[in-house]
PDB file of N, CA and C in Angstrom:
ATOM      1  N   UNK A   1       7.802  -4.506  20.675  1.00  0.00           N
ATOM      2  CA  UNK A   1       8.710  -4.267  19.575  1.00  0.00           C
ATOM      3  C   UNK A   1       9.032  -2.789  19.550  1.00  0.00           C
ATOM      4  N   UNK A   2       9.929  -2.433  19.289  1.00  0.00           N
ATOM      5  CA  UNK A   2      10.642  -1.197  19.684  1.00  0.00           C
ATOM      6  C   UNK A   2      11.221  -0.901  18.185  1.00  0.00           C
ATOM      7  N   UNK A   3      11.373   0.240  17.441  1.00  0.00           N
ATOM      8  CA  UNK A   3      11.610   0.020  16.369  1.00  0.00           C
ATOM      9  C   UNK A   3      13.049   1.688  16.097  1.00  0.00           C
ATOM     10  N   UNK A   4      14.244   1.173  16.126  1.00  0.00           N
ATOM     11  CA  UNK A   4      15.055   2.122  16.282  1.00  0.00           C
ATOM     12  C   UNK A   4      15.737   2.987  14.842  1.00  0.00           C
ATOM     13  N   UNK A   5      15.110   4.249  14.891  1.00  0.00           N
ATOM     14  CA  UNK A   5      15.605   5.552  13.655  1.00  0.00           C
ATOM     15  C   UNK A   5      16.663   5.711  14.028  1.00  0.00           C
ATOM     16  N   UNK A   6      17.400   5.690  12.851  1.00  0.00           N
ATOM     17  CA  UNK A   6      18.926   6.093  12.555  1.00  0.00           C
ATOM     18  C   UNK A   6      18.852   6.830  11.305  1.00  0.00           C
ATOM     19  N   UNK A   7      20.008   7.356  11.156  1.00  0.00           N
ATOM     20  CA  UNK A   7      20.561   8.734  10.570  1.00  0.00           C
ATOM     21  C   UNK A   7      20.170   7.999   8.818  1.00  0.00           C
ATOM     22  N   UNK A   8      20.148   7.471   8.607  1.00  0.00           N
ATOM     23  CA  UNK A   8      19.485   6.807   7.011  1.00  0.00           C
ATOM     24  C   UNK A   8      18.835   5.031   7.613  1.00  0.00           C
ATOM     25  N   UNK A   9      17.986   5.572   6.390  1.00  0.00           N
ATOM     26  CA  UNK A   9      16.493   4.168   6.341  1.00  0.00           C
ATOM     27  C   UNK A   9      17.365   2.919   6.098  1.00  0.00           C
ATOM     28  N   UNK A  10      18.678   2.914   5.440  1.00  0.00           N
ATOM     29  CA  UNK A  10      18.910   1.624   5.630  1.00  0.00           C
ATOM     30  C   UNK A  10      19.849   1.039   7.423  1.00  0.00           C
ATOM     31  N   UNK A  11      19.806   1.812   8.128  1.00  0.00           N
ATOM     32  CA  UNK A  11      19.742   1.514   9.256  1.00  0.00           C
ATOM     33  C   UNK A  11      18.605   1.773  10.201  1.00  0.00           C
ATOM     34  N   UNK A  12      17.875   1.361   9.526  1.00  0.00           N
ATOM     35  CA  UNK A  12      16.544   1.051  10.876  1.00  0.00           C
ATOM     36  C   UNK A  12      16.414  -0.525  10.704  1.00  0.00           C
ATOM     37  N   UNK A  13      16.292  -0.673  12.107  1.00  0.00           N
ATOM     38  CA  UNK A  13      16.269  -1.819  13.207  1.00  0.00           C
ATOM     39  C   UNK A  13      14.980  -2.396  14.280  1.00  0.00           C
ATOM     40  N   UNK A  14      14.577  -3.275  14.397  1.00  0.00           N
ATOM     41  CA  UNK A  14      13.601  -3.324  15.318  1.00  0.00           C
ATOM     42  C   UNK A  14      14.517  -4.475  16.052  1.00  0.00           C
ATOM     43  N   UNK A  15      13.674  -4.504  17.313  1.00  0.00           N
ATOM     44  CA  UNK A  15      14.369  -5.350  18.552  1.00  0.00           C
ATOM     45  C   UNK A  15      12.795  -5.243  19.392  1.00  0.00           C
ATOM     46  N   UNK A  16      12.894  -6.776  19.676  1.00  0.00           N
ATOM     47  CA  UNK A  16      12.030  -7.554  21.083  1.00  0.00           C
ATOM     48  C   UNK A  16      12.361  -7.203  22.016  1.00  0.00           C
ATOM     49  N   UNK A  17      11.540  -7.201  22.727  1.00  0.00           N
ATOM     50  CA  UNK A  17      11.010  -6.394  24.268  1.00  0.00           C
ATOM     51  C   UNK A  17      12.313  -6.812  25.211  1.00  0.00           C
ATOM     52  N   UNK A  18      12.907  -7.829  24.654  1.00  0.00           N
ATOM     53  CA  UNK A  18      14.126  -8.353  25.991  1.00  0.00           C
ATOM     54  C   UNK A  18      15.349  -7.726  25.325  1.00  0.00           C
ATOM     55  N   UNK A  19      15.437  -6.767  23.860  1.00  0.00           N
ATOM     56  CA  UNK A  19      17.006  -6.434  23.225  1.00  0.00           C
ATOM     57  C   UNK A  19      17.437  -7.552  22.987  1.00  0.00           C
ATOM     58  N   UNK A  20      17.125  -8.738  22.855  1.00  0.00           N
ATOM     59  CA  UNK A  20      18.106  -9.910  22.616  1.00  0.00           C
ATOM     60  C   UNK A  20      17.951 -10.381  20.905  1.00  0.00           C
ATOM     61  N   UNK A  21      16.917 -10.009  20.561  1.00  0.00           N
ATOM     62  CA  UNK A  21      16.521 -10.264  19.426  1.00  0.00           C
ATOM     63  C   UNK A  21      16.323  -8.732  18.072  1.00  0.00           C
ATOM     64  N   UNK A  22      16.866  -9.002  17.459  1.00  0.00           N
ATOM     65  CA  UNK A  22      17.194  -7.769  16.459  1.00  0.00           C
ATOM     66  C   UNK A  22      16.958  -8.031  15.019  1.00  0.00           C
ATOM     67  N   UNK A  23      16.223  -7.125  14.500  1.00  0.00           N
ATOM     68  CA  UNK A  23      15.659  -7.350  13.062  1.00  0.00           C
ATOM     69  C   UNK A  23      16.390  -6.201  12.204  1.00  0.00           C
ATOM     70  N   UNK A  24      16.942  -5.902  10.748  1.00  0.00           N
ATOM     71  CA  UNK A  24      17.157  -4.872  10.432  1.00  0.00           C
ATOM     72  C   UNK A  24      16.322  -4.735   8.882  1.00  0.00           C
ATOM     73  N   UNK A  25      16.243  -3.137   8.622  1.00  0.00           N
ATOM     74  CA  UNK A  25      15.340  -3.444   7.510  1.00  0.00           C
ATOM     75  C   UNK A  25      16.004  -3.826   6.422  1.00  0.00           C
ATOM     76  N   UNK A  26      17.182  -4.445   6.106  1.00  0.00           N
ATOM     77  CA  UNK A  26      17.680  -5.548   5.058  1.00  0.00           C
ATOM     78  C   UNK A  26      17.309  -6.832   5.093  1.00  0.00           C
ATOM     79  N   UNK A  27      17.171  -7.225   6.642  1.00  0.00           N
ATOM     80  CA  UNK A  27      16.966  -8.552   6.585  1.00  0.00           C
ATOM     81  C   UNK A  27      15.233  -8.821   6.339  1.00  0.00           C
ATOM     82  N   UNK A  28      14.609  -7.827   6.559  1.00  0.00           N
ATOM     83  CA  UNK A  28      12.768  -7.803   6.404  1.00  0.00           C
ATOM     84  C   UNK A  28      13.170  -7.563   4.746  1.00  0.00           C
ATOM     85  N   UNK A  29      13.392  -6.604   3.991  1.00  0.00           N
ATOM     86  CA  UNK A  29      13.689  -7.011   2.660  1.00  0.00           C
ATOM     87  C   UNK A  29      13.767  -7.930   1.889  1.00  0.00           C
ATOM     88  N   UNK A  30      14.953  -8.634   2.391  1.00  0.00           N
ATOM     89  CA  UNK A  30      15.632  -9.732   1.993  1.00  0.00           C
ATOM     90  C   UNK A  30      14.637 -11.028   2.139  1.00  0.00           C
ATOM     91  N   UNK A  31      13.494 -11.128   3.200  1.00  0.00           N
ATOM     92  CA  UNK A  31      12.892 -12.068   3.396  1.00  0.00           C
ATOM     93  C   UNK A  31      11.052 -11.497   2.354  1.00  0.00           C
ATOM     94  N   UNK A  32      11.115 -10.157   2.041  1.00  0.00           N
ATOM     95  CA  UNK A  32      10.441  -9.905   0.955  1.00  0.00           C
ATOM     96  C   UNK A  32      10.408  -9.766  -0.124  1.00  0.00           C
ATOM     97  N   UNK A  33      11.981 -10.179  -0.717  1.00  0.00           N
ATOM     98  CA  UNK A  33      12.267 -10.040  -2.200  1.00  0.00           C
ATOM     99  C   UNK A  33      11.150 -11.063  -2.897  1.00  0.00           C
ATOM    100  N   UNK A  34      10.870 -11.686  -2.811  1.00  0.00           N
ATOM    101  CA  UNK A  34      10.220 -12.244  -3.821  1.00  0.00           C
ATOM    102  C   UNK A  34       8.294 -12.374  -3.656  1.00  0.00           C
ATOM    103  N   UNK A  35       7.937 -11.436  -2.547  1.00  0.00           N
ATOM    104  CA  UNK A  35       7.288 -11.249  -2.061  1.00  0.00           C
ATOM    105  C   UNK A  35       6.714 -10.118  -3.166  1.00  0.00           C
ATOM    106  N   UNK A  36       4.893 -10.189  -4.124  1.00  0.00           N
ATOM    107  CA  UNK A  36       4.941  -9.265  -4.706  1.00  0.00           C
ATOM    108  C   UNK A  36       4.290  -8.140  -3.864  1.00  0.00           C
ATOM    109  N   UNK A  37       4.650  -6.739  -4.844  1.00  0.00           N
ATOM    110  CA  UNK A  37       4.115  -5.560  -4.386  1.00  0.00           C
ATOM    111  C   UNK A  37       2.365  -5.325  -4.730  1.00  0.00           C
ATOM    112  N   UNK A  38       1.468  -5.090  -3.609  1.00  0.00           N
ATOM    113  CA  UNK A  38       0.021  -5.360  -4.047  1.00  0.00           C
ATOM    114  C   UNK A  38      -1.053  -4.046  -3.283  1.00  0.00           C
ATOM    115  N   UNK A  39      -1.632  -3.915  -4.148  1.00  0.00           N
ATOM    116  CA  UNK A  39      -2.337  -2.752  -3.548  1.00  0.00           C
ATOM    117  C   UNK A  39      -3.670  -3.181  -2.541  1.00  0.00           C
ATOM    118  N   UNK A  40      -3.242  -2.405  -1.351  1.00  0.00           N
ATOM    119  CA  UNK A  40      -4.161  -2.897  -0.400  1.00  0.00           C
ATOM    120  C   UNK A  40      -5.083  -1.319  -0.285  1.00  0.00           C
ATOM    121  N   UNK A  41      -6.493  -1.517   0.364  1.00  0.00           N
ATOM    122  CA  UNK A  41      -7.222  -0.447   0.956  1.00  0.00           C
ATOM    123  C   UNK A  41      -6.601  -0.047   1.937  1.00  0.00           C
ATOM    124  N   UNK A  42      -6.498   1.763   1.838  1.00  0.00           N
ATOM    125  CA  UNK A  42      -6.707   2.015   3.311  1.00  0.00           C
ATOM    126  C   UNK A  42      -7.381   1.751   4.253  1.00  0.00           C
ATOM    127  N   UNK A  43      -8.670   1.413   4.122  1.00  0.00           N
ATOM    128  CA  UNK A  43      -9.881   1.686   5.148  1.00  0.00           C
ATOM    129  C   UNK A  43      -9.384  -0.137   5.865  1.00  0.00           C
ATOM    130  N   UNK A  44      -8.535  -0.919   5.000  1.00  0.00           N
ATOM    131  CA  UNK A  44      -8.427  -2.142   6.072  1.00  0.00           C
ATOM    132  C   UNK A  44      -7.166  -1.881   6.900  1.00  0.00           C
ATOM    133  N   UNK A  45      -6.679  -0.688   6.745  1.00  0.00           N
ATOM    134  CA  UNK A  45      -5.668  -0.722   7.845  1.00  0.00           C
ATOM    135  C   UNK A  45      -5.744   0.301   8.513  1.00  0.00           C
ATOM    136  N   UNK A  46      -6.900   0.891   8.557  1.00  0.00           N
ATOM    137  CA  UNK A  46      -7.828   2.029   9.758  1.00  0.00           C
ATOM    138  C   UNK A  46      -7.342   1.310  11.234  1.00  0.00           C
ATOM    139  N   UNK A  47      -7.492   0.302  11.411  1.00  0.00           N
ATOM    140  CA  UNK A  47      -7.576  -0.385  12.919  1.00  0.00           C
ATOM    141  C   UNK A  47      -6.270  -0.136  13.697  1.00  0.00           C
ATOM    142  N   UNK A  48      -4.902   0.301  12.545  1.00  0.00           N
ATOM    143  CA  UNK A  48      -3.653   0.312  12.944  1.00  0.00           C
ATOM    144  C   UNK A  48      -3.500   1.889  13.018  1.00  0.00           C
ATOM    145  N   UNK A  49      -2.962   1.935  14.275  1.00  0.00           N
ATOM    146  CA  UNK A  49      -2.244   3.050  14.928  1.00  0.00           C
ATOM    147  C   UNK A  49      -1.334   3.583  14.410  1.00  0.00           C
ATOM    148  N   UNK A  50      -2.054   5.369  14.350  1.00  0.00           N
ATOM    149  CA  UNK A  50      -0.976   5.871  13.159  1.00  0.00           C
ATOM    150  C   UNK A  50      -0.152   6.651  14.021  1.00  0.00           C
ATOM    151  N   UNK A  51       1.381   6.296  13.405  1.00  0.00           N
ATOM    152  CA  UNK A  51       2.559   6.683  14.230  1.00  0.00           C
ATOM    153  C   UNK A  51       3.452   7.603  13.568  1.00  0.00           C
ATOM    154  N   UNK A  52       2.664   7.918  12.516  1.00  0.00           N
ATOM    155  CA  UNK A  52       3.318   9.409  12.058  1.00  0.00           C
ATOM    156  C   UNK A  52       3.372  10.398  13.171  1.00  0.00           C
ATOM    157  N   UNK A  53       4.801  10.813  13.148  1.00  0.00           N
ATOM    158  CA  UNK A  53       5.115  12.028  13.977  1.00  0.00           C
ATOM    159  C   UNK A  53       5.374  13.229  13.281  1.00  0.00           C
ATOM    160  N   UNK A  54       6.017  13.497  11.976  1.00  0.00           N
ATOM    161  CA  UNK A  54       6.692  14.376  11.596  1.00  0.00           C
ATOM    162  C   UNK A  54       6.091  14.854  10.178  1.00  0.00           C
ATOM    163  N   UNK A  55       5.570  15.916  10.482  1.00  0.00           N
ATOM    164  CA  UNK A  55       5.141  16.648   9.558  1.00  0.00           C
ATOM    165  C   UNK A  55       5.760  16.738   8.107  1.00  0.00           C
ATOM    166  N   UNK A  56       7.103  17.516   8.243  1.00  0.00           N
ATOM    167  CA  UNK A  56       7.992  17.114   7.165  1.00  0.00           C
ATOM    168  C   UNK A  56       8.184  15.757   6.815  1.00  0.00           C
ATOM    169  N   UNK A  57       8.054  14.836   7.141  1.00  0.00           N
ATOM    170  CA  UNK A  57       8.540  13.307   7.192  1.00  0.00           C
ATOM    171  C   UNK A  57       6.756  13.186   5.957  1.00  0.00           C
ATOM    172  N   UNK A  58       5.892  13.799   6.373  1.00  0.00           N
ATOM    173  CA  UNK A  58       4.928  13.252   5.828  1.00  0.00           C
ATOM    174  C   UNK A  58       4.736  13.515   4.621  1.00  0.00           C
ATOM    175  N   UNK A  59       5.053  14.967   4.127  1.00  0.00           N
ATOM    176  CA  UNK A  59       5.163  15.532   3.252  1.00  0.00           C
ATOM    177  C   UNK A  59       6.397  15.056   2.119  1.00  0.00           C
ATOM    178  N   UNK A  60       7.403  14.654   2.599  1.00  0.00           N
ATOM    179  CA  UNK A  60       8.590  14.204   1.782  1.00  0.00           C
ATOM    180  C   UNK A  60       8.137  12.734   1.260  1.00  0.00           C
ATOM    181  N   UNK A  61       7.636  12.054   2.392  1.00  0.00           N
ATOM    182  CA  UNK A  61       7.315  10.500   2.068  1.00  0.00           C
ATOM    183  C   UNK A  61       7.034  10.289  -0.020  1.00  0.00           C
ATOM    184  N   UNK A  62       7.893   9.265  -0.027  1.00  0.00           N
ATOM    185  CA  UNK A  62       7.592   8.494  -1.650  1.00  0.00           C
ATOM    186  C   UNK A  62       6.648   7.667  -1.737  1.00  0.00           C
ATOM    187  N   UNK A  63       5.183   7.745  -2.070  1.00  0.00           N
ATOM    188  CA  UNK A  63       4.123   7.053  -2.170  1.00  0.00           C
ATOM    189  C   UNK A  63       4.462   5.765  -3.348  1.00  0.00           C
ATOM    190  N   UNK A  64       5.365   6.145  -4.244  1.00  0.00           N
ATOM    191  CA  UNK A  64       5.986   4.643  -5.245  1.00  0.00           C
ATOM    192  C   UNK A  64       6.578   3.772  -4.235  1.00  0.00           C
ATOM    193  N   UNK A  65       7.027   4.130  -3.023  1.00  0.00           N
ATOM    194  CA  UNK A  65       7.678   2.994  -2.655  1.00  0.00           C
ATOM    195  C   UNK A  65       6.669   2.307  -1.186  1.00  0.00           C
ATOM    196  N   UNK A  66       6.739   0.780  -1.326  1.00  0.00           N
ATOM    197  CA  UNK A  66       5.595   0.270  -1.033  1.00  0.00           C
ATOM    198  C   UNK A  66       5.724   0.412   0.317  1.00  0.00           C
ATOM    199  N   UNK A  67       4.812   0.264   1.507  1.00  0.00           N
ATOM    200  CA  UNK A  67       4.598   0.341   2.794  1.00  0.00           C
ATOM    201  C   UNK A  67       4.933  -1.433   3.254  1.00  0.00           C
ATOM    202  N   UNK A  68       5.357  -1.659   4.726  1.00  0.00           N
ATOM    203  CA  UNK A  68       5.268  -3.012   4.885  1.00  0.00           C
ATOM    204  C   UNK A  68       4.275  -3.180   5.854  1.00  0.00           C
ATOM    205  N   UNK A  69       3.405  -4.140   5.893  1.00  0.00           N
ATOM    206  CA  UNK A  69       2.571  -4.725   6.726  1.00  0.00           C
ATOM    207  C   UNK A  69       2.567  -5.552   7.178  1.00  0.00           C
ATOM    208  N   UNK A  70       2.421  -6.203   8.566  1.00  0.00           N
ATOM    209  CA  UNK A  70       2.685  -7.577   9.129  1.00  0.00           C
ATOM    210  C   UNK A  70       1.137  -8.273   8.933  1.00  0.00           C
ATOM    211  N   UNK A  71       1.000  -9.063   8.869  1.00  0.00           N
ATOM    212  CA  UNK A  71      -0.082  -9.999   8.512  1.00  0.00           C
ATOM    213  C   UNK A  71       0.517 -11.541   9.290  1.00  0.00           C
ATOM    214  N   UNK A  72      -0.713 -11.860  10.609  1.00  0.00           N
ATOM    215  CA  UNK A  72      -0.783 -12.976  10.844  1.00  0.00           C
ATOM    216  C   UNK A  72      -2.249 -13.881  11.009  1.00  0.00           C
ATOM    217  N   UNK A  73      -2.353 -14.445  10.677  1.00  0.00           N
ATOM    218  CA  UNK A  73      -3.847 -15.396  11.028  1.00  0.00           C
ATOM    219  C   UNK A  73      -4.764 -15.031   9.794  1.00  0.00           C
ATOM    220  N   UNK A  74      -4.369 -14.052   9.011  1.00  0.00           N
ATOM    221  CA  UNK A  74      -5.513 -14.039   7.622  1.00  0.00           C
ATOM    222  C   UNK A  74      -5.802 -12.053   7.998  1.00  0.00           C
ATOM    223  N   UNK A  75      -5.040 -11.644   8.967  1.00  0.00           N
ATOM    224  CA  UNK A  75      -5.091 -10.320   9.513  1.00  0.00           C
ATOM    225  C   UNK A  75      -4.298  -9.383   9.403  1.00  0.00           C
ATOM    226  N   UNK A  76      -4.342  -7.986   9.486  1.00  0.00           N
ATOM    227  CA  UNK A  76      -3.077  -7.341   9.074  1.00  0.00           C
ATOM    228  C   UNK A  76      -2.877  -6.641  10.472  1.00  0.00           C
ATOM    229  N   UNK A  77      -1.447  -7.044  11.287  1.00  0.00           N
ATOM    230  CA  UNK A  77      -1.280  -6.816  12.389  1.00  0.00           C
ATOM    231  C   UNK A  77      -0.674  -4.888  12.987  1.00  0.00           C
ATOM    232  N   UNK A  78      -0.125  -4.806  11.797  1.00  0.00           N
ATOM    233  CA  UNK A  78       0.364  -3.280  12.291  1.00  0.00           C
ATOM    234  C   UNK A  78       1.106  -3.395  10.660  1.00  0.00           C
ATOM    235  N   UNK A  79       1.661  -1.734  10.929  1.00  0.00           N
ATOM    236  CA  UNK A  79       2.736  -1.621  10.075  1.00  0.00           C
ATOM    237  C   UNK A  79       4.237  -1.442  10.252  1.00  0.00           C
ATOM    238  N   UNK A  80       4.811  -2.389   9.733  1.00  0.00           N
ATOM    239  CA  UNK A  80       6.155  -2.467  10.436  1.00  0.00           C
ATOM    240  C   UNK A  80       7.091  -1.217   9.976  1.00  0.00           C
ATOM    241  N   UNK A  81       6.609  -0.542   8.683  1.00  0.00           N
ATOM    242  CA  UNK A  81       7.917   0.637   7.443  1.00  0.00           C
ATOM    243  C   UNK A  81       6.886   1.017   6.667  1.00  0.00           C
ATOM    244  N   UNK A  82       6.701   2.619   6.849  1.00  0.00           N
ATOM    245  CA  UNK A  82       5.702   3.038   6.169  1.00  0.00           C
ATOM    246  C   UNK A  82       4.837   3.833   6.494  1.00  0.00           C
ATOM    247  N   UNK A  83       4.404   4.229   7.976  1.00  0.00           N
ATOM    248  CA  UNK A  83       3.420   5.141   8.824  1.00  0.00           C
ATOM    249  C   UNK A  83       3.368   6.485   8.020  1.00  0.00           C
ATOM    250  N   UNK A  84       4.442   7.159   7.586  1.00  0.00           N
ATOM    251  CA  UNK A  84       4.574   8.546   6.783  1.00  0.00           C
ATOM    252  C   UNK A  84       3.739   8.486   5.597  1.00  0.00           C
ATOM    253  N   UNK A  85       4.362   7.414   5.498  1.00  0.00           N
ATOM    254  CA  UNK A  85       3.293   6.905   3.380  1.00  0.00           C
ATOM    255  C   UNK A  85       1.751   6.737   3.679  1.00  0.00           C
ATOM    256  N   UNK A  86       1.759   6.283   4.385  1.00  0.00           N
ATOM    257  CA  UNK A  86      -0.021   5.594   4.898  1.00  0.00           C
ATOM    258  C   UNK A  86      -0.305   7.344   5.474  1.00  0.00           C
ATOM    259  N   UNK A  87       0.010   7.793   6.165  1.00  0.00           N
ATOM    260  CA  UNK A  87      -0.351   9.071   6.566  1.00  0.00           C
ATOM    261  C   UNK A  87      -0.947   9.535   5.146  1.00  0.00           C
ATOM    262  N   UNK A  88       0.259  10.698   4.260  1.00  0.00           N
ATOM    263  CA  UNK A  88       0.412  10.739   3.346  1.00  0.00           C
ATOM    264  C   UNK A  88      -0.503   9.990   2.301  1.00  0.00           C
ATOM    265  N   UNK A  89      -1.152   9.412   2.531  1.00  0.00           N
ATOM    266  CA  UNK A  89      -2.050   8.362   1.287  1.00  0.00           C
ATOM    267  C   UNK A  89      -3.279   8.698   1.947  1.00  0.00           C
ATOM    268  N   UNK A  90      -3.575   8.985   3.117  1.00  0.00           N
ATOM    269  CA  UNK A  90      -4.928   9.211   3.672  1.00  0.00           C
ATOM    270  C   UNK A  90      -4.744  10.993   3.609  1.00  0.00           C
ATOM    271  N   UNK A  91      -4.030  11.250   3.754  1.00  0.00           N
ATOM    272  CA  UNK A  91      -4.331  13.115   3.320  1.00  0.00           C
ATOM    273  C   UNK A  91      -4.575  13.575   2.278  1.00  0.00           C
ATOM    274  N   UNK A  92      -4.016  12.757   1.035  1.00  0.00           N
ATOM    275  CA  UNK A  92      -4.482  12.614  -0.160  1.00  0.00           C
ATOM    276  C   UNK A  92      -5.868  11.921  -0.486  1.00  0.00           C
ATOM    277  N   UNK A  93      -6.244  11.305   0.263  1.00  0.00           N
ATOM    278  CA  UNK A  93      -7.799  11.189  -0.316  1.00  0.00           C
ATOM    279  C   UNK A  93      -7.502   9.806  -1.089  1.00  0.00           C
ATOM    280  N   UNK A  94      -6.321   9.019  -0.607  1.00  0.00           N
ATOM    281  CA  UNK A  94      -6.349   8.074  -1.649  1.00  0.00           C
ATOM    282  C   UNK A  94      -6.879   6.826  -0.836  1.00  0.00           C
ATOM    283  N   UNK A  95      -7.462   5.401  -2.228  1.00  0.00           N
ATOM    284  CA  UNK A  95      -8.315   4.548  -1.422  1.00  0.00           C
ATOM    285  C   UNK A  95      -7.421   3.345  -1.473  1.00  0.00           C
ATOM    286  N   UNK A  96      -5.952   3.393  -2.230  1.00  0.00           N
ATOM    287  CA  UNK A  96      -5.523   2.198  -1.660  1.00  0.00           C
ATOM    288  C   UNK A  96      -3.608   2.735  -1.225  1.00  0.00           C
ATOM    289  N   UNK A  97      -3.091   2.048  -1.425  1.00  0.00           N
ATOM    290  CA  UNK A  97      -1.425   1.776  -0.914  1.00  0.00           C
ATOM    291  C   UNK A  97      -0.936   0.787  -1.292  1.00  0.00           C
ATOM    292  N   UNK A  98       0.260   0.835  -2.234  1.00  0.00           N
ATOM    293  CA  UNK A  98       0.940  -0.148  -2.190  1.00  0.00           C
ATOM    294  C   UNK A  98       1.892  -0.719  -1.507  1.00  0.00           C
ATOM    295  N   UNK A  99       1.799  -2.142  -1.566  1.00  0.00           N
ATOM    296  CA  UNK A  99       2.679  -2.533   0.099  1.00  0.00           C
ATOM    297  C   UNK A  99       2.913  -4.167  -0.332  1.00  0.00           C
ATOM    298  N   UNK A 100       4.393  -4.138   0.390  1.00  0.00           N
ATOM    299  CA  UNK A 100       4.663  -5.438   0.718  1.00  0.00           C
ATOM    300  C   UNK A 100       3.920  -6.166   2.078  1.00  0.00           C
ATOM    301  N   UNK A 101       3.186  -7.453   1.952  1.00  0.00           N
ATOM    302  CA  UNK A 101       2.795  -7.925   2.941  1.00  0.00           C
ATOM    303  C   UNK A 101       4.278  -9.083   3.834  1.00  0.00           C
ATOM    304  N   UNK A 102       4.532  -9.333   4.616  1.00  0.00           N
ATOM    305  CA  UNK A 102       5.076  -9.396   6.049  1.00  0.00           C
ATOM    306  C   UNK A 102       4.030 -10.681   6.324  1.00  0.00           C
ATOM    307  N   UNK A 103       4.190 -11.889   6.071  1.00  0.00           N
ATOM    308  CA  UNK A 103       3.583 -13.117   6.601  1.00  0.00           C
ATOM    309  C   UNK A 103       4.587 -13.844   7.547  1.00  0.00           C
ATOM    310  N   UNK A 104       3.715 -13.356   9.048  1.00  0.00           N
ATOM    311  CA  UNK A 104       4.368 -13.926  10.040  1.00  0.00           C
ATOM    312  C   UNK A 104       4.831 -15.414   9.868  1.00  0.00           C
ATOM    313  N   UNK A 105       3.974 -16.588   9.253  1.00  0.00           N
ATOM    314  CA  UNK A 105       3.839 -17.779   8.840  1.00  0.00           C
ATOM    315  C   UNK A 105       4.643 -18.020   7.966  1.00  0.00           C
ATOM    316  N   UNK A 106       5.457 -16.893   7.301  1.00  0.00           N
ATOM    317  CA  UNK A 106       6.695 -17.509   6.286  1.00  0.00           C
ATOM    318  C   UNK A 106       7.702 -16.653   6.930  1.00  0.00           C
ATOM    319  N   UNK A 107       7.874 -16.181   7.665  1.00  0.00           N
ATOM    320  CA  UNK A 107       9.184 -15.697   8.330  1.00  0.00           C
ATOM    321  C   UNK A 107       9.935 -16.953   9.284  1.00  0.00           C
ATOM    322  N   UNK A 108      11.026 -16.499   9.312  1.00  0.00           N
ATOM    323  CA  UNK A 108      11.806 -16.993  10.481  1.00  0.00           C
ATOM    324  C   UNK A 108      10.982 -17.373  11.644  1.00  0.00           C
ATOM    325  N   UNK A 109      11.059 -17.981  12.736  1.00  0.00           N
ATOM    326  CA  UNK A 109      10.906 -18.204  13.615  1.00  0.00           C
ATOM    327  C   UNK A 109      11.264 -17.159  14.967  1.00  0.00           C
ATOM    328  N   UNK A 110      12.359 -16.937  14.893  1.00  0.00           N
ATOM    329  CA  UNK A 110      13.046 -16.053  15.482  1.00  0.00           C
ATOM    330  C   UNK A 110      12.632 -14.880  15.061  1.00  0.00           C
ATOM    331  N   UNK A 111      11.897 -14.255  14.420  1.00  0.00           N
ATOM    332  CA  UNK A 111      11.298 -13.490  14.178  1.00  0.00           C
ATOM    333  C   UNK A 111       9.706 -13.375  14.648  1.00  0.00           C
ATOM    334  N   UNK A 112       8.815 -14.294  14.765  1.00  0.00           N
ATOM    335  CA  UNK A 112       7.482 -13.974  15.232  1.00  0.00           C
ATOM    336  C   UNK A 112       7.236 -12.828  15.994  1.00  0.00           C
ATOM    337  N   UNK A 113       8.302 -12.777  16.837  1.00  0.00           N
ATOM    338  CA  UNK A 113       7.930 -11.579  17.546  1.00  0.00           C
ATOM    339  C   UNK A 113       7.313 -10.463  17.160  1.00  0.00           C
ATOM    340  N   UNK A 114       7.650 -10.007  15.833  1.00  0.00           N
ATOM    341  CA  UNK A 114       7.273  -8.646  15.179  1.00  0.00           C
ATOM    342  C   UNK A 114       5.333  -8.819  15.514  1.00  0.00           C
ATOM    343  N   UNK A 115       4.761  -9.972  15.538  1.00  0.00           N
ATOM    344  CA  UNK A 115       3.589  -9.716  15.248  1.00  0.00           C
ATOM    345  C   UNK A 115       2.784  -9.253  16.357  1.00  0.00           C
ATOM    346  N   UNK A 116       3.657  -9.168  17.365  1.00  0.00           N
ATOM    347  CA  UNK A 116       3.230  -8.987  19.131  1.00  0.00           C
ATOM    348  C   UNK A 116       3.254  -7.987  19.468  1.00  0.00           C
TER     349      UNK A 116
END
């Protein structure tokens, strides 16, 4: 999964390993609207690879607005929107994050991919 930055957050995009398949973050939204916002621990999403790059990016990050997490099998697979905030929440010393969870098992089909 390849996950493509553009010039504003409402154009970021992810796409499967073949480009044939394309996710945007309206349509991950849209399949979390009714999805509630819930505070998870940091220390359970230690296992996920932190992909903060940008210093400034970390520092600006809005900790009110929730992080997304993919969750498949009862597990939390990565983070799909959010690496800056989760950064940002562990430099602060803080012990949880709020976040939309991402259940591979209620998504699309055409979507599983994200969890790979």
């Amino acid at each position: 999964m390849q996950k493509n930055h553009k010039s504003s957050w409402k154009e970021t995009c992810w796409t499967d390993e073949t480009g044939n398949c394309k996710i945007t973050i309206s349509d991950i939204l849209d399949i979390l609207a009714d999805e509630p916002i819930v505070d998870v621990r940091l220390e359970e999403l230690s296992h996920i690879k932190d992909l903060s790059l940008y210093g400034d990016c970390v520092e600006k990050a809005d900790l009110s607005c929730p992080i997304i997490v993919i969750e498949k099998g009862g597990q939390y697979r990565g983070i799909l929107d959010g690496h800056h905030r989760r950064r940002k929440a562990l430099n602060q010393k803080r012990e949880f994050i709020c976040t939309k969870i991402l259940r591979i098992c209620c998504t699309p089909v055409q979507f599983h991919w994200l969890a790979s």
